[in-house]
PDB file of N, CA and C in Angstrom:
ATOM      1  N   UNK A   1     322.756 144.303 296.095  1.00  0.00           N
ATOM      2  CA  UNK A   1     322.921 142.984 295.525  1.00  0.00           C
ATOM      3  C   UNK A   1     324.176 142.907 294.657  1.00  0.00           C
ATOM      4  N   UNK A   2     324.613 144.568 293.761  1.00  0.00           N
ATOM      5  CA  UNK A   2     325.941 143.919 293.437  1.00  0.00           C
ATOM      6  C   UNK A   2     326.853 143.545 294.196  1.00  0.00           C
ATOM      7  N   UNK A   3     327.009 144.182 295.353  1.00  0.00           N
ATOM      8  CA  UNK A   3     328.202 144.008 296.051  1.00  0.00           C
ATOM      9  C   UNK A   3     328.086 142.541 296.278  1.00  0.00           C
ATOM     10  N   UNK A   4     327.199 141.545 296.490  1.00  0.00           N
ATOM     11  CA  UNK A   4     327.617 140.372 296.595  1.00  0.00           C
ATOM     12  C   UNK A   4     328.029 139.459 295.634  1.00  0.00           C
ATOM     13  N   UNK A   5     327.138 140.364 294.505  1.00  0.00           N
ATOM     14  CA  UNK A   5     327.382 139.301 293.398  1.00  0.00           C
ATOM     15  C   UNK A   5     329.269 139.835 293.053  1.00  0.00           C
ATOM     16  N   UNK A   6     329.978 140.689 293.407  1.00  0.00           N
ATOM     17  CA  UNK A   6     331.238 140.906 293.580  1.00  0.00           C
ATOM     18  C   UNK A   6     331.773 139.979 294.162  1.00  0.00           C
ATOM     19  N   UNK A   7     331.456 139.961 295.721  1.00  0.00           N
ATOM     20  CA  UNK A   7     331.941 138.772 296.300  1.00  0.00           C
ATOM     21  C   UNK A   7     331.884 137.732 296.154  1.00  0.00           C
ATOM     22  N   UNK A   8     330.556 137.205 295.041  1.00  0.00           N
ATOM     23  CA  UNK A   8     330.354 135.385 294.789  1.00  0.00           C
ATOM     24  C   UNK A   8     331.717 135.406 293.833  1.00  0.00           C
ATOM     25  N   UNK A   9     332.071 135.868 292.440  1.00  0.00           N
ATOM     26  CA  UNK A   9     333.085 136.837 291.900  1.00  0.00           C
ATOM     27  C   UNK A   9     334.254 136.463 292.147  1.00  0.00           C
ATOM     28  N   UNK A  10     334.350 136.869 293.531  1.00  0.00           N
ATOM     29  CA  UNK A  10     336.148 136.969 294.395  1.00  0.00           C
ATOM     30  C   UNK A  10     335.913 135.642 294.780  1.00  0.00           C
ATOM     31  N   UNK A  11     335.214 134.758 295.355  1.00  0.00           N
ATOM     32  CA  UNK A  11     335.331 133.705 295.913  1.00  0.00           C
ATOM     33  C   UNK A  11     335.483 132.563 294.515  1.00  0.00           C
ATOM     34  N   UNK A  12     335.033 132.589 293.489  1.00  0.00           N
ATOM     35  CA  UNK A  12     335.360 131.565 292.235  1.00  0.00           C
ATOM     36  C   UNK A  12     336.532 132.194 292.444  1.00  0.00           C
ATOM     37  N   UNK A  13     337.061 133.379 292.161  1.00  0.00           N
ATOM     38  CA  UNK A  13     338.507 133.760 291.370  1.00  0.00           C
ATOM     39  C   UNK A  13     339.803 132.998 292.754  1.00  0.00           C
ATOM     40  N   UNK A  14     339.036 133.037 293.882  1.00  0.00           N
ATOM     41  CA  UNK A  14     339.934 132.506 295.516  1.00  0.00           C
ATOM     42  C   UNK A  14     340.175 130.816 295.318  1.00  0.00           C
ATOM     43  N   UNK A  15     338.925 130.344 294.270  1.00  0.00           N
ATOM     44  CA  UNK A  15     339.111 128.868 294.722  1.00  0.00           C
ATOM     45  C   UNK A  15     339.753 128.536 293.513  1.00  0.00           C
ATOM     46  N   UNK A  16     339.446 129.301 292.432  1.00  0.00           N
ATOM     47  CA  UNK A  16     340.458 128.482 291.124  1.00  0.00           C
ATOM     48  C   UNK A  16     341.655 129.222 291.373  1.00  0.00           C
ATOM     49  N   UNK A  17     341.689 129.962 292.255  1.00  0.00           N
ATOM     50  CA  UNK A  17     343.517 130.331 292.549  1.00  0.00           C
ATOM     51  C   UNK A  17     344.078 129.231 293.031  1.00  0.00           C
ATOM     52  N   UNK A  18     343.320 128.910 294.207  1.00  0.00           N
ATOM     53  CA  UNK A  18     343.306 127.659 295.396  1.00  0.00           C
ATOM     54  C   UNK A  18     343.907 126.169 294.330  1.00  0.00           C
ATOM     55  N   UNK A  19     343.018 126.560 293.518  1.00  0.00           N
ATOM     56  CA  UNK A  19     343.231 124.840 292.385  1.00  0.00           C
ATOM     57  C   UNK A  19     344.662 124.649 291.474  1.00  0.00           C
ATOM     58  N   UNK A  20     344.763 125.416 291.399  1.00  0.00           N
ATOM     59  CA  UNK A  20     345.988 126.025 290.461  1.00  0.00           C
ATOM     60  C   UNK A  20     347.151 126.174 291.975  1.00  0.00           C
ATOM     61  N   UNK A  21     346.972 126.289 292.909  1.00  0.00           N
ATOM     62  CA  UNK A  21     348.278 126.190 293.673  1.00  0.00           C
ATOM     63  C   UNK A  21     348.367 124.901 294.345  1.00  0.00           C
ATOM     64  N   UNK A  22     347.254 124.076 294.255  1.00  0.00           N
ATOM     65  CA  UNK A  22     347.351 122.449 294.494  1.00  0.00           C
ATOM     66  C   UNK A  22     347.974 121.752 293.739  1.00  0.00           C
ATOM     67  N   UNK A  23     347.413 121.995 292.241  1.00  0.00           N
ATOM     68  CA  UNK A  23     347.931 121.143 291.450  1.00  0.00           C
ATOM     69  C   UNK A  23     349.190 122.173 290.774  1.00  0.00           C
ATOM     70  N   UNK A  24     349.472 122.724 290.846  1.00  0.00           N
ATOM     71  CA  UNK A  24     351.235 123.235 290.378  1.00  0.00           C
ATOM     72  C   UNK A  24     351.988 123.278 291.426  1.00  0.00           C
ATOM     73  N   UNK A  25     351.509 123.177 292.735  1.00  0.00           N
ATOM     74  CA  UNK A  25     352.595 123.472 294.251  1.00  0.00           C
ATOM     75  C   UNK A  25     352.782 122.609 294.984  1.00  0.00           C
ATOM     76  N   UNK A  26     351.207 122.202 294.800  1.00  0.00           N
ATOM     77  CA  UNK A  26     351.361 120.831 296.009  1.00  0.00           C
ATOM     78  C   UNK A  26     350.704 121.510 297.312  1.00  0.00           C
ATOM     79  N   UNK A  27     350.206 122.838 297.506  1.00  0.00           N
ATOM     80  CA  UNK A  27     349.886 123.037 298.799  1.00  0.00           C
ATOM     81  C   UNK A  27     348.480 123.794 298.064  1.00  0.00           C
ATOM     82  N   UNK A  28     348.066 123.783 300.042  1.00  0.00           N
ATOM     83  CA  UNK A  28     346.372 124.391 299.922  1.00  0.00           C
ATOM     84  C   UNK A  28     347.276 126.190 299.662  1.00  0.00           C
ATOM     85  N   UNK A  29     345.874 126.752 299.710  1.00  0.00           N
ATOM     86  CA  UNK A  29     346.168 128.573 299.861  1.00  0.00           C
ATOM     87  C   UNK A  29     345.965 128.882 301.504  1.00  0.00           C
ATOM     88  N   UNK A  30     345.365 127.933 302.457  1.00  0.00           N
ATOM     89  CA  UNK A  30     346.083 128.176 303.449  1.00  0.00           C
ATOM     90  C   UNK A  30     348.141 128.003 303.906  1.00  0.00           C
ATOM     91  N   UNK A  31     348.328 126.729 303.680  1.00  0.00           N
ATOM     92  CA  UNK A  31     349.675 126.475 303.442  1.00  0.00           C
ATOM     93  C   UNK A  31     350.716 127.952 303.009  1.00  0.00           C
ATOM     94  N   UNK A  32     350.349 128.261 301.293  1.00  0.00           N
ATOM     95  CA  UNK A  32     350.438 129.207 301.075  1.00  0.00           C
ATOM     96  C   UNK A  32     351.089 130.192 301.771  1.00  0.00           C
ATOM     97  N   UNK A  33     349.596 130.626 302.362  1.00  0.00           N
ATOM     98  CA  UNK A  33     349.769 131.972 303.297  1.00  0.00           C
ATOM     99  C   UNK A  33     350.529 131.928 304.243  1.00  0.00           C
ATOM    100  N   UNK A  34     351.045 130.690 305.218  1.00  0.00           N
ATOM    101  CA  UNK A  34     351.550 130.657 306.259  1.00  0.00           C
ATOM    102  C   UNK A  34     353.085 130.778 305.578  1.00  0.00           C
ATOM    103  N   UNK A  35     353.420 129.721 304.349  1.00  0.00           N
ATOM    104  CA  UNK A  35     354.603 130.746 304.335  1.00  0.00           C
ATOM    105  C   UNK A  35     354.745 131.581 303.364  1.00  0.00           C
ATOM    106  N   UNK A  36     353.827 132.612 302.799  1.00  0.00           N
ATOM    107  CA  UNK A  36     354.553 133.744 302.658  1.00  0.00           C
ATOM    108  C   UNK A  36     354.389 134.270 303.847  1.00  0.00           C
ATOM    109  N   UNK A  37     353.513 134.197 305.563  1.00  0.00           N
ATOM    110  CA  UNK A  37     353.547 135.076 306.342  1.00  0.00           C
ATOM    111  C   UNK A  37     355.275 134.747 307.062  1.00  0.00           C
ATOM    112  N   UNK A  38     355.562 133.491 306.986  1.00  0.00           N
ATOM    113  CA  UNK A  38     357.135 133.227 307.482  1.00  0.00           C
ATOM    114  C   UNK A  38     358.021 133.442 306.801  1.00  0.00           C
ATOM    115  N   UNK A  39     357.963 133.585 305.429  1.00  0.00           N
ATOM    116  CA  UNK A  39     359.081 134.572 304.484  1.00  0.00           C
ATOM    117  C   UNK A  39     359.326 135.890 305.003  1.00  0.00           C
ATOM    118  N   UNK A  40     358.491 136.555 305.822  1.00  0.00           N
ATOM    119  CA  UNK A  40     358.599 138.101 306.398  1.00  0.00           C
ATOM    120  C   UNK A  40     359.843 137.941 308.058  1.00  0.00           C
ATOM    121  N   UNK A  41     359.474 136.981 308.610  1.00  0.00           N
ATOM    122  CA  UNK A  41     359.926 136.805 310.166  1.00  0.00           C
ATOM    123  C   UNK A  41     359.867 135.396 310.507  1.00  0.00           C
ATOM    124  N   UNK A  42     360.511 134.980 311.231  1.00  0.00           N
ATOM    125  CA  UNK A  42     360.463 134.296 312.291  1.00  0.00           C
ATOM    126  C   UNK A  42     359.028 134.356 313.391  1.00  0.00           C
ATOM    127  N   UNK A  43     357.797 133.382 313.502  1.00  0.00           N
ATOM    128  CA  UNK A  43     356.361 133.833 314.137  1.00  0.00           C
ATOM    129  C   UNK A  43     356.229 132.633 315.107  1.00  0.00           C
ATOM    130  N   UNK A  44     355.374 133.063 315.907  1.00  0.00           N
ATOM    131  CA  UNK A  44     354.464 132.371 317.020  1.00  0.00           C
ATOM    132  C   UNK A  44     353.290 131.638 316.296  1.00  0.00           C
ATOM    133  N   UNK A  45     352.571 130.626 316.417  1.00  0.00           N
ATOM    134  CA  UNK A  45     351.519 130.228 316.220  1.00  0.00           C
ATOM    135  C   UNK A  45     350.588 131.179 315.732  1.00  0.00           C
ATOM    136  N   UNK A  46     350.417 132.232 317.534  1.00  0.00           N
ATOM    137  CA  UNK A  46     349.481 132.901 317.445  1.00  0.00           C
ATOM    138  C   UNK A  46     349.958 134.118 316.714  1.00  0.00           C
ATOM    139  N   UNK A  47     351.091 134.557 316.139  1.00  0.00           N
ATOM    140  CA  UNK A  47     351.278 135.604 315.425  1.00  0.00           C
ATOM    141  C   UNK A  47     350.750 135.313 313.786  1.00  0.00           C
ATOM    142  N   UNK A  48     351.337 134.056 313.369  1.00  0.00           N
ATOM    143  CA  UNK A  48     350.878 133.525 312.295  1.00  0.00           C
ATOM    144  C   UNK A  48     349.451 133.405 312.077  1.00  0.00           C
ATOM    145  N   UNK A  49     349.050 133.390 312.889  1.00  0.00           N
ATOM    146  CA  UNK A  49     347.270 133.198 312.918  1.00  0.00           C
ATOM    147  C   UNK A  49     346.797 134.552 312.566  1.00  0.00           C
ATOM    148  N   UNK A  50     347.259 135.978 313.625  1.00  0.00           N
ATOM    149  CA  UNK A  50     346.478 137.033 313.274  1.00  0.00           C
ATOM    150  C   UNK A  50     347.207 137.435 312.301  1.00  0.00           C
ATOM    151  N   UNK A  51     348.318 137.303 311.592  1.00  0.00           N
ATOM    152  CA  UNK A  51     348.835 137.998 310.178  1.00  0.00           C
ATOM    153  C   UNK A  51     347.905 136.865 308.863  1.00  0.00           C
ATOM    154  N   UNK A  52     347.461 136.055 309.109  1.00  0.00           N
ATOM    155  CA  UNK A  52     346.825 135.238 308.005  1.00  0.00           C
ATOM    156  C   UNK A  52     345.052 135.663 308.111  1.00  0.00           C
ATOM    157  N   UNK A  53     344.911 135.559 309.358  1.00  0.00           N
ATOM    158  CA  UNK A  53     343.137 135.555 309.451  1.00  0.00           C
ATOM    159  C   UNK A  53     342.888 134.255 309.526  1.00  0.00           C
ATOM    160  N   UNK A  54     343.670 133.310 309.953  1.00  0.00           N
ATOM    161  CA  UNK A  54     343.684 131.801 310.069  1.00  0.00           C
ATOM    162  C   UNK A  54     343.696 131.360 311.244  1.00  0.00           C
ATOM    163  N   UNK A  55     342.423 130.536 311.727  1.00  0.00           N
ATOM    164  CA  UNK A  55     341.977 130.650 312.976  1.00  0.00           C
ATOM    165  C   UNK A  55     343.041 129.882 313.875  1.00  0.00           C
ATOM    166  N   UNK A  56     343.317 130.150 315.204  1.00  0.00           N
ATOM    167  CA  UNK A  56     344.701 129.081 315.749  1.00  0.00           C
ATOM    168  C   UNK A  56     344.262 128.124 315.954  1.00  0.00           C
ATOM    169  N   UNK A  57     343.121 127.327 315.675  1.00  0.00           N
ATOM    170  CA  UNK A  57     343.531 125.539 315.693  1.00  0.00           C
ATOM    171  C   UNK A  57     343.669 125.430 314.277  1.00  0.00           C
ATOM    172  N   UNK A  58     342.982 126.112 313.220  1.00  0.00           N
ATOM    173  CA  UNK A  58     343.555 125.685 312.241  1.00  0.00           C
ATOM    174  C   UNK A  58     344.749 125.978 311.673  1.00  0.00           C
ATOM    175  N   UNK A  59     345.658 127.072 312.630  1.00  0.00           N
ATOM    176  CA  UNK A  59     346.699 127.260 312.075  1.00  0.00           C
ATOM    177  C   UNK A  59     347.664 126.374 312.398  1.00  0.00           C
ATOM    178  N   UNK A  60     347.538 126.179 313.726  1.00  0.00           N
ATOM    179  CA  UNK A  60     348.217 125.027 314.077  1.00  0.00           C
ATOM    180  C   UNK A  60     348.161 123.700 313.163  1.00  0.00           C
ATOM    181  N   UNK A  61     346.970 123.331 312.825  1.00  0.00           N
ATOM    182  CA  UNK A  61     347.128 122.149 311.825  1.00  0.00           C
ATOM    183  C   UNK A  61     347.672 122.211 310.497  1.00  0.00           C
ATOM    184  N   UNK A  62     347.270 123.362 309.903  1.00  0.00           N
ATOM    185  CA  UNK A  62     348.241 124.047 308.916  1.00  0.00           C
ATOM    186  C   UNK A  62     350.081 123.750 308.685  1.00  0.00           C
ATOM    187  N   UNK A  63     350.222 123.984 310.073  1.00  0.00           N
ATOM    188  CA  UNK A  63     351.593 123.907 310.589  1.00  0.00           C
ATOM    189  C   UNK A  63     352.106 122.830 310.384  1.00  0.00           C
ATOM    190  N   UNK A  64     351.387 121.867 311.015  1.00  0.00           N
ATOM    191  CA  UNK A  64     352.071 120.503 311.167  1.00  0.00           C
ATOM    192  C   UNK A  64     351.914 119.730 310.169  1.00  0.00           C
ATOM    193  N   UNK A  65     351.476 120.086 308.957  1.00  0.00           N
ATOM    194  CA  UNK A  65     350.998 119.347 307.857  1.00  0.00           C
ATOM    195  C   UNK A  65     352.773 120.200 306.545  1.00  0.00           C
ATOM    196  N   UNK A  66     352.800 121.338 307.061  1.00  0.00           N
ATOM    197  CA  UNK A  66     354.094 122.388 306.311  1.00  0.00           C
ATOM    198  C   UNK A  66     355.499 121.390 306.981  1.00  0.00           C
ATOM    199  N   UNK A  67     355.257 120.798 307.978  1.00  0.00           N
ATOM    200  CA  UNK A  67     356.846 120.266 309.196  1.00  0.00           C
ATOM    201  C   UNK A  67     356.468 119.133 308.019  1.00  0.00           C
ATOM    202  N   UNK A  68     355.538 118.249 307.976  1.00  0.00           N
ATOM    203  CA  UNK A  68     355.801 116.865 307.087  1.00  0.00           C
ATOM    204  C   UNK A  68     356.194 117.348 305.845  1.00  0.00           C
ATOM    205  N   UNK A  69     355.531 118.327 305.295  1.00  0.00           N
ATOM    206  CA  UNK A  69     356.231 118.803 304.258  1.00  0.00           C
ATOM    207  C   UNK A  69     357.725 119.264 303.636  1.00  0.00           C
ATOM    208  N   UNK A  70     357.898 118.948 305.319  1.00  0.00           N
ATOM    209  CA  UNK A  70     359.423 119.629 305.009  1.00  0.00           C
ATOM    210  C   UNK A  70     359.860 121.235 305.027  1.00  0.00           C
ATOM    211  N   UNK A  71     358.577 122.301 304.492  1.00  0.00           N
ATOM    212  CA  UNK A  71     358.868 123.200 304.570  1.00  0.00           C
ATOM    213  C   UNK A  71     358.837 124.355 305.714  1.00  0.00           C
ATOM    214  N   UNK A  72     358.717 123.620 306.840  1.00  0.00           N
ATOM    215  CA  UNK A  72     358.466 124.960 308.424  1.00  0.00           C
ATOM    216  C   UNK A  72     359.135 123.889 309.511  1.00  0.00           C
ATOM    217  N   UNK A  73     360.207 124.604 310.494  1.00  0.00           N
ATOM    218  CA  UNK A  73     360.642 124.037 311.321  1.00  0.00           C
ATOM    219  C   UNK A  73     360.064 124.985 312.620  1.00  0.00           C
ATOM    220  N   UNK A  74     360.326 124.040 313.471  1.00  0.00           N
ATOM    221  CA  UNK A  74     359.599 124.572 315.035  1.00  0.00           C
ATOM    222  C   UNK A  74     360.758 124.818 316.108  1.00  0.00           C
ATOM    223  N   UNK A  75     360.833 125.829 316.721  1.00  0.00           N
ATOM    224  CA  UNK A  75     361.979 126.261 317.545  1.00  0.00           C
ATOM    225  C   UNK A  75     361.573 126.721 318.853  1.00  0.00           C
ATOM    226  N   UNK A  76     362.446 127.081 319.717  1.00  0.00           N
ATOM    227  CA  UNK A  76     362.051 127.714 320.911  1.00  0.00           C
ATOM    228  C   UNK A  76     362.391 129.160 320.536  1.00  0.00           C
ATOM    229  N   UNK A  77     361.566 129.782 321.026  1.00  0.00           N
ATOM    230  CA  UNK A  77     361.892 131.702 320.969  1.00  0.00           C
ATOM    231  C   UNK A  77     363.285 131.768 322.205  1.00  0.00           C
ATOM    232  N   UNK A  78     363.841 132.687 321.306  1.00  0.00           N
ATOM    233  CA  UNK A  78     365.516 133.091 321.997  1.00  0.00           C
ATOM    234  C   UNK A  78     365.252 133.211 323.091  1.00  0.00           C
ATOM    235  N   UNK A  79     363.816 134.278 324.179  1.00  0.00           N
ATOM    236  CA  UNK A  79     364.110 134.723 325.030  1.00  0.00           C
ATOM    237  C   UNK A  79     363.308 133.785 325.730  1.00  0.00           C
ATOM    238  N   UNK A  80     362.244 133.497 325.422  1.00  0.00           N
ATOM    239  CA  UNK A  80     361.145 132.684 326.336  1.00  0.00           C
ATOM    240  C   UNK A  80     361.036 131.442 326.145  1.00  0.00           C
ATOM    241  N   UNK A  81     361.730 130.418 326.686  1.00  0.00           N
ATOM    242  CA  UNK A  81     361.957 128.953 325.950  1.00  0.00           C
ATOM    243  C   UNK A  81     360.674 128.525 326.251  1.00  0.00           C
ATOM    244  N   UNK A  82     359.441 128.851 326.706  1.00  0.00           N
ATOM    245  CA  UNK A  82     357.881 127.859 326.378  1.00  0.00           C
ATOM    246  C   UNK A  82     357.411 128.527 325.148  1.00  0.00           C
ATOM    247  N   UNK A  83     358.014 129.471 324.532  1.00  0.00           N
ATOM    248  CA  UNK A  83     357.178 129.802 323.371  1.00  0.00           C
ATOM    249  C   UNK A  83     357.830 129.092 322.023  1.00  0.00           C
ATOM    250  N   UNK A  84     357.086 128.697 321.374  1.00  0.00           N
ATOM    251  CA  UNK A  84     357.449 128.007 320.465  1.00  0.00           C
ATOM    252  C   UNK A  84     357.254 129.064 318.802  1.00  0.00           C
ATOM    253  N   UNK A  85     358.292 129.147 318.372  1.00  0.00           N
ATOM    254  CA  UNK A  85     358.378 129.588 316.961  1.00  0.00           C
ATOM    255  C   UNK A  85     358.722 128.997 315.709  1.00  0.00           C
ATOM    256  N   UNK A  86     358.001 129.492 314.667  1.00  0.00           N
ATOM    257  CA  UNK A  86     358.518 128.632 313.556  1.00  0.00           C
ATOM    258  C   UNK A  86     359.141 129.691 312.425  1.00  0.00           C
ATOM    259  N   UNK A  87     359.548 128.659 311.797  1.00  0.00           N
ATOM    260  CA  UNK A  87     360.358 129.357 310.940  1.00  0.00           C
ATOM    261  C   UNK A  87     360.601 128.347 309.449  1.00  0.00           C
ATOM    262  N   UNK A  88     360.767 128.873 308.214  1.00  0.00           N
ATOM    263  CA  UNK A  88     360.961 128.435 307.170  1.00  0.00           C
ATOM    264  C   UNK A  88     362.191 127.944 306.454  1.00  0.00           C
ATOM    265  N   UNK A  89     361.927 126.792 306.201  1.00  0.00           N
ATOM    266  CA  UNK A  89     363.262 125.937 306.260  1.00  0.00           C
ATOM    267  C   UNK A  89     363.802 126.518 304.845  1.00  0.00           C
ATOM    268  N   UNK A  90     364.521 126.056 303.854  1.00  0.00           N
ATOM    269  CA  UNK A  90     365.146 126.216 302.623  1.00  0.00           C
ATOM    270  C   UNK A  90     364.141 125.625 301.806  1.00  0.00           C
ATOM    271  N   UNK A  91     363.794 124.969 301.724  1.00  0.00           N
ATOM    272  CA  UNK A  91     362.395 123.912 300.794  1.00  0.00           C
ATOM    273  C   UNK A  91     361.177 125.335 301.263  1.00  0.00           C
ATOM    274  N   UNK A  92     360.971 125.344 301.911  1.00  0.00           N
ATOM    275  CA  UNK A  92     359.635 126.678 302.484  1.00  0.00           C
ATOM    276  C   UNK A  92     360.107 128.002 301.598  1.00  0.00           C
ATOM    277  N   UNK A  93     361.422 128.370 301.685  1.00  0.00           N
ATOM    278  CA  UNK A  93     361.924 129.411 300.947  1.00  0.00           C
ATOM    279  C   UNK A  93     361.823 129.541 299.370  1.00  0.00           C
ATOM    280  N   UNK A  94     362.162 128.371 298.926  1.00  0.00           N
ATOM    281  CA  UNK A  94     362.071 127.801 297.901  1.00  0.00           C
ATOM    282  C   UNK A  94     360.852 127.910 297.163  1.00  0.00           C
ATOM    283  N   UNK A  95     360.045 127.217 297.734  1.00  0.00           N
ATOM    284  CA  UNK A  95     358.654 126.709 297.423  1.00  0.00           C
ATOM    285  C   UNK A  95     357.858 128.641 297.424  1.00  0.00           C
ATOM    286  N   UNK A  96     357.949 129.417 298.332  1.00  0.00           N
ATOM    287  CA  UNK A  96     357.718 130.849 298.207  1.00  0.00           C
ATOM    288  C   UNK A  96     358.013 131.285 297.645  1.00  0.00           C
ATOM    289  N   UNK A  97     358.974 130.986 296.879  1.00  0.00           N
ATOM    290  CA  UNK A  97     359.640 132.033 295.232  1.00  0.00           C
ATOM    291  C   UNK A  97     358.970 131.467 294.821  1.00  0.00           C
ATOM    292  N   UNK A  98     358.561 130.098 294.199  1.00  0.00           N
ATOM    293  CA  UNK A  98     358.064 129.432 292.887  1.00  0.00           C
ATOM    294  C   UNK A  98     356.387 130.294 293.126  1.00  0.00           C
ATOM    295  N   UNK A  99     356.017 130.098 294.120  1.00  0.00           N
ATOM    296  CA  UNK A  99     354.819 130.800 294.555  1.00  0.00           C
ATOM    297  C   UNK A  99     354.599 132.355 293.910  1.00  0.00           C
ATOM    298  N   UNK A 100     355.724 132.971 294.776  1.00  0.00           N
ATOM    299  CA  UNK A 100     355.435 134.440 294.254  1.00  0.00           C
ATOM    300  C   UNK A 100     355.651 134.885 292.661  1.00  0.00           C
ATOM    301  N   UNK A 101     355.702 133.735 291.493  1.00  0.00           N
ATOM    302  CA  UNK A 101     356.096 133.914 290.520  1.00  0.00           C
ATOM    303  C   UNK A 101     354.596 133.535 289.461  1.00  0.00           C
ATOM    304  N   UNK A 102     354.015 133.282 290.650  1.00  0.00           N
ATOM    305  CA  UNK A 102     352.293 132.609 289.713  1.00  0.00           C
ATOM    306  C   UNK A 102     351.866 133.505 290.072  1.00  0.00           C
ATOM    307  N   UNK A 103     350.892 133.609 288.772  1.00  0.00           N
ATOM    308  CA  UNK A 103     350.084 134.755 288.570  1.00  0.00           C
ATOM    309  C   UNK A 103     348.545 134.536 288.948  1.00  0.00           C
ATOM    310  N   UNK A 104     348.197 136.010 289.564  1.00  0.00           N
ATOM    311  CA  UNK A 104     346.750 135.937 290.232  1.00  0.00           C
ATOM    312  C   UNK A 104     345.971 137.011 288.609  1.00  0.00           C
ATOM    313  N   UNK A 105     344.897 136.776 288.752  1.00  0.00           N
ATOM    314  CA  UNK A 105     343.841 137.425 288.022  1.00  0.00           C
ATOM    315  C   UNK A 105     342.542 137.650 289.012  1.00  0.00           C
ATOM    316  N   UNK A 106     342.571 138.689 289.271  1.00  0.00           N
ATOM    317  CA  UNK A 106     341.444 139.233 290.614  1.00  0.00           C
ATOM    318  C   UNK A 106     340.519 139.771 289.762  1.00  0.00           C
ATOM    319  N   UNK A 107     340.459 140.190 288.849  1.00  0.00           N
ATOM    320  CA  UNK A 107     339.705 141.056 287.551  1.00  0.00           C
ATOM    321  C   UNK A 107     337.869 140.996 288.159  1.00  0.00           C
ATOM    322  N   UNK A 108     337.829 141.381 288.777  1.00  0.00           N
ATOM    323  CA  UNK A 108     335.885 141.105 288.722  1.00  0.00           C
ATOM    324  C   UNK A 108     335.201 141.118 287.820  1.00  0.00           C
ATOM    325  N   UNK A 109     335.347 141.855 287.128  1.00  0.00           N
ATOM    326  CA  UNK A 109     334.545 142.337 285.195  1.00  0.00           C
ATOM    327  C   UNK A 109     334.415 141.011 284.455  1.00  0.00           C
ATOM    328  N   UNK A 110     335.581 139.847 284.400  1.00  0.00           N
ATOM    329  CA  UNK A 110     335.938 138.651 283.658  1.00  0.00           C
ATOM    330  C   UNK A 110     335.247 137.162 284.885  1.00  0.00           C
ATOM    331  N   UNK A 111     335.106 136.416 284.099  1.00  0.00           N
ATOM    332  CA  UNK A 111     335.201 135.153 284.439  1.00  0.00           C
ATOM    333  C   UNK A 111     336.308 134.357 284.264  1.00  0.00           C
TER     334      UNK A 111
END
């Protein structure tokens, strides 16, 4: 039973992270994740999906909600023009520094 009560724990500490990157960023902690996973590379849908754990329809919607945002553009891959890649515009780059500069508190012991 502790181990869950750990995990009830991690999941408050996941959603008031979540709240705190809405209201200081403007994006969900899915958003988030997709671009710090496009700060690393240039990705596929489906690459972005298994580096997040973000299922591909929802990554895909993820996506297209980051393009209105301004921060993820959509390209053709160099070699295979049906594959479609995205990539992080200057605003996406941007917006990932201000990101990687907020602070997490994972602490389990604390509330």
């Amino acid at each position: 039973m502790e181990s869950l009560c750990k995990i009830k724990e991690l999941f408050k500490k996941i959603h008031q992270f979540e709240q705190k990157l809405n209201e200081e960023y403007n994006v969900t902690i899915n958003e988030a994740m997709i671009i710090c996973s496009l700060s690393e590379a240039k990705k596929s849908s489906g690459e972005i999906a298994a580096d997040t754990g973000i299922s591909p329809s929802r990554t895909s919607r993820v996506l297209h909600s980051l393009e209105l945002k301004g921060f993820v553009k959509r390209g053709f891959d160099d070699f295979d023009k049906r594959k479609m890649m995205f990539v992080l515009e200057e605003s996406g780059k941007k917006k990932n520094s201000e990101i990687k500069c907020m602070g997490v508190n994972i602490d389990l012991c604390s509330s």
